[in-house]
C-alpha atoms as a PDB file:
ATOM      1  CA  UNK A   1       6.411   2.668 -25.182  1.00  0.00           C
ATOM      2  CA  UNK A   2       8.917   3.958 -22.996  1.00  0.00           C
ATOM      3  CA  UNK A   3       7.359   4.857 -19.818  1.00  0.00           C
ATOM      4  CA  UNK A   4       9.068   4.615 -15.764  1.00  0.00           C
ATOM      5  CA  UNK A   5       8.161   1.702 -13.619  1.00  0.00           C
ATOM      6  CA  UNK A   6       5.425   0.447 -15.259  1.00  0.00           C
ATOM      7  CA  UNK A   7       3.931  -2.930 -15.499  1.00  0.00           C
ATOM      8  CA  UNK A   8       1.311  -2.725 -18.101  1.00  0.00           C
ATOM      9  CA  UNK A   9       3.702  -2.231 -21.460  1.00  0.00           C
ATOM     10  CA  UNK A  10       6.288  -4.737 -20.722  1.00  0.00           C
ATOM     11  CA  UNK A  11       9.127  -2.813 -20.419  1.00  0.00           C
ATOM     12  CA  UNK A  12      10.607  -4.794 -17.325  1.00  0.00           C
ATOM     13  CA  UNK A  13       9.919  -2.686 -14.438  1.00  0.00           C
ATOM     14  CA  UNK A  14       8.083  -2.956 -11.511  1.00  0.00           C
ATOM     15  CA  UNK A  15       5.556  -0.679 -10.287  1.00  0.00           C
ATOM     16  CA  UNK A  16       5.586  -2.563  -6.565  1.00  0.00           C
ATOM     17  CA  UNK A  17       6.354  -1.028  -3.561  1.00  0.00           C
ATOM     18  CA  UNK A  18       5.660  -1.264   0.625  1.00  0.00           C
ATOM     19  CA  UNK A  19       2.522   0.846   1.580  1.00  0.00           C
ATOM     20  CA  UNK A  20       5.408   2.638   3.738  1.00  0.00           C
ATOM     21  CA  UNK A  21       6.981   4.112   1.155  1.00  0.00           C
ATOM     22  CA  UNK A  22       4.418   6.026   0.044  1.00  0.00           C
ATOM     23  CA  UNK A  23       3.745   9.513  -0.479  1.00  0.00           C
ATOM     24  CA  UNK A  24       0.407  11.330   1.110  1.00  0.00           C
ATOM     25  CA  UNK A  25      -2.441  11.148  -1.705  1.00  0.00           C
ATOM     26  CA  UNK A  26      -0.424   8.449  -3.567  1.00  0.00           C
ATOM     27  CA  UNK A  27      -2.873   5.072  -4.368  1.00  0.00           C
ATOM     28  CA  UNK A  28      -2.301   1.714  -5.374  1.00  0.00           C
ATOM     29  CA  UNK A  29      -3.797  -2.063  -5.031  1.00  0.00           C
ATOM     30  CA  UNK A  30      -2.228  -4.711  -2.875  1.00  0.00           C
ATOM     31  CA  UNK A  31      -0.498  -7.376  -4.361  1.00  0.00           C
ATOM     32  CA  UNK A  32       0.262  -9.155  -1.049  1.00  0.00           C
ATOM     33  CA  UNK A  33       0.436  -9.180   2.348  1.00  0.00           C
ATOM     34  CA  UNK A  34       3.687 -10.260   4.094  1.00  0.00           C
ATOM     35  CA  UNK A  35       4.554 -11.829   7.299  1.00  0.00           C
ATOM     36  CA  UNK A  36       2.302 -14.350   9.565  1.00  0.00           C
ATOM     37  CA  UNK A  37       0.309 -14.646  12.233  1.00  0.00           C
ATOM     38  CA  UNK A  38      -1.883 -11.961  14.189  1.00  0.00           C
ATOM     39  CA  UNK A  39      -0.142  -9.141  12.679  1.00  0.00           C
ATOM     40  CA  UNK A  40      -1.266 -10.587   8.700  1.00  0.00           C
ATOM     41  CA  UNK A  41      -4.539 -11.330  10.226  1.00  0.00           C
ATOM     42  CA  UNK A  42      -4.949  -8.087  12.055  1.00  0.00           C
ATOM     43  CA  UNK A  43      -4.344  -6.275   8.402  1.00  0.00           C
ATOM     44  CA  UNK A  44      -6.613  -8.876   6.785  1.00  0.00           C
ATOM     45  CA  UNK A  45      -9.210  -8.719   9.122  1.00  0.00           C
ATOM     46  CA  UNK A  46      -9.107  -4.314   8.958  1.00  0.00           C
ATOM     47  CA  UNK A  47      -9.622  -4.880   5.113  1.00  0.00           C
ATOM     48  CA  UNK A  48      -6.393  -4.931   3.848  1.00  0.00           C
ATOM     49  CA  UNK A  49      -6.527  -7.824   1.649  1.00  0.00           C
ATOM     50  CA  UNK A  50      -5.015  -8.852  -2.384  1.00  0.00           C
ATOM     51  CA  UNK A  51      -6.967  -6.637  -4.668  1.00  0.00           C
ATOM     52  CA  UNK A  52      -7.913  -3.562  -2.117  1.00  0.00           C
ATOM     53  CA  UNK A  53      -7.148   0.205  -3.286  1.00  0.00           C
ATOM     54  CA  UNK A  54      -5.584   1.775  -0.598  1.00  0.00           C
ATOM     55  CA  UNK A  55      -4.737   5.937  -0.784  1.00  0.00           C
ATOM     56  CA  UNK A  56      -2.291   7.428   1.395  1.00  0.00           C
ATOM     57  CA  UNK A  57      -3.792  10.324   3.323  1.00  0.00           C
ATOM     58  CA  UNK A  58      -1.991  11.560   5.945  1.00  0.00           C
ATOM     59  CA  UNK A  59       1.529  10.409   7.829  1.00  0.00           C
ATOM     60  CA  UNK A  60       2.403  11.697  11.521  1.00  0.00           C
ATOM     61  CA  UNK A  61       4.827  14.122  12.080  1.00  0.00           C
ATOM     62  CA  UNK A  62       7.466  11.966  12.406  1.00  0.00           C
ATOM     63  CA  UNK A  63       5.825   9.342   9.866  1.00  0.00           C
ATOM     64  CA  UNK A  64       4.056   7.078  12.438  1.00  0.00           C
ATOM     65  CA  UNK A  65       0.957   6.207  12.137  1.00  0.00           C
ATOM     66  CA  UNK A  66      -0.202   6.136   8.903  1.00  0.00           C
ATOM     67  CA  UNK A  67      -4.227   6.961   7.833  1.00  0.00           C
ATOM     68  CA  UNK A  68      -5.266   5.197   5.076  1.00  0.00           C
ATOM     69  CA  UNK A  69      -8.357   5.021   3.118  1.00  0.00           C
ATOM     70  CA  UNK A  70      -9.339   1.345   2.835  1.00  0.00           C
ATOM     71  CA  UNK A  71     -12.678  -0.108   0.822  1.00  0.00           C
ATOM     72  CA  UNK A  72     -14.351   3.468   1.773  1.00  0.00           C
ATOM     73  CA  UNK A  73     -13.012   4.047   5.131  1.00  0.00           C
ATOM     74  CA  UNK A  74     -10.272   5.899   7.172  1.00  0.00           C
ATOM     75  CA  UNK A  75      -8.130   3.239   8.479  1.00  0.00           C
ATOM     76  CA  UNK A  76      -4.461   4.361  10.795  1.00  0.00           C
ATOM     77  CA  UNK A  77      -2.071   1.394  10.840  1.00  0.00           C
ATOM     78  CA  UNK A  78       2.301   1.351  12.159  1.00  0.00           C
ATOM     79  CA  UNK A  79       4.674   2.309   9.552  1.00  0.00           C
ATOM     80  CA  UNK A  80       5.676  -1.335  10.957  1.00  0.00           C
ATOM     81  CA  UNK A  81       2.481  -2.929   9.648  1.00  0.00           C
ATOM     82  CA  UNK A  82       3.086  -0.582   6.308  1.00  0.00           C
ATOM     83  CA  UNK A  83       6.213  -2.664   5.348  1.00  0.00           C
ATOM     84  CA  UNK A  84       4.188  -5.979   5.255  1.00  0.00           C
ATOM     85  CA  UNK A  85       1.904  -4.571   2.598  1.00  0.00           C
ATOM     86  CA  UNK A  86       2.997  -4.882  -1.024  1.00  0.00           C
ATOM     87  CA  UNK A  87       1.625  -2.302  -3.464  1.00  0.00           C
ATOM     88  CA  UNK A  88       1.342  -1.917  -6.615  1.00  0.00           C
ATOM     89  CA  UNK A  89       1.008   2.040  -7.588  1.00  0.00           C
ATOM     90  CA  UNK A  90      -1.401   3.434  -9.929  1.00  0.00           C
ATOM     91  CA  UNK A  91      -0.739   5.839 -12.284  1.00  0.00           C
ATOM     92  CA  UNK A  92      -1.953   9.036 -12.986  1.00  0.00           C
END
């Protein structure tokens, strides 16, 4: 099974990547949160926790904020807070 950055078959890529680098409409599960103190807690506390499916929906025009949809609601966080959150993509 030959199949691009993919963690299910083994083949030795990763599928991980920051909630900022995503594209609008792209979705994925957090693996982990980064950094420390009231920043982490400020995601945590918003939802934004191991385990949560997050979707892209929309990025400003100049790709700051970001609106997310987070355990079934709209959510806008920094494209700074973004990079703390480690995704893993699903595929479609």
């Amino acid at each position: 099974n030959n199949c691009k950055k993919c963690t299910s078959c083994n083949c030795g890529q990763s599928n991980e990547k920051r909630l900022s680098e995503f594209k609008i409409g792209e979705r994925g599960v957090v693996k982990k949160v980064l950094g420390d103190g009231r920043v982490r807690r400020r995601l945590f506390d918003m939802g934004v926790t191991p385990t949560a499916n997050i979707t892209l929906k929309k990025k400003a025009p100049f790709g700051d904020p970001f609106e997310l949809s987070v355990r079934g609601y709209d959510l806008t966080v920094r494209k700074q807070e973004a990079e703390l959150v480690i995704m893993e993509v699903e595929n479609d």
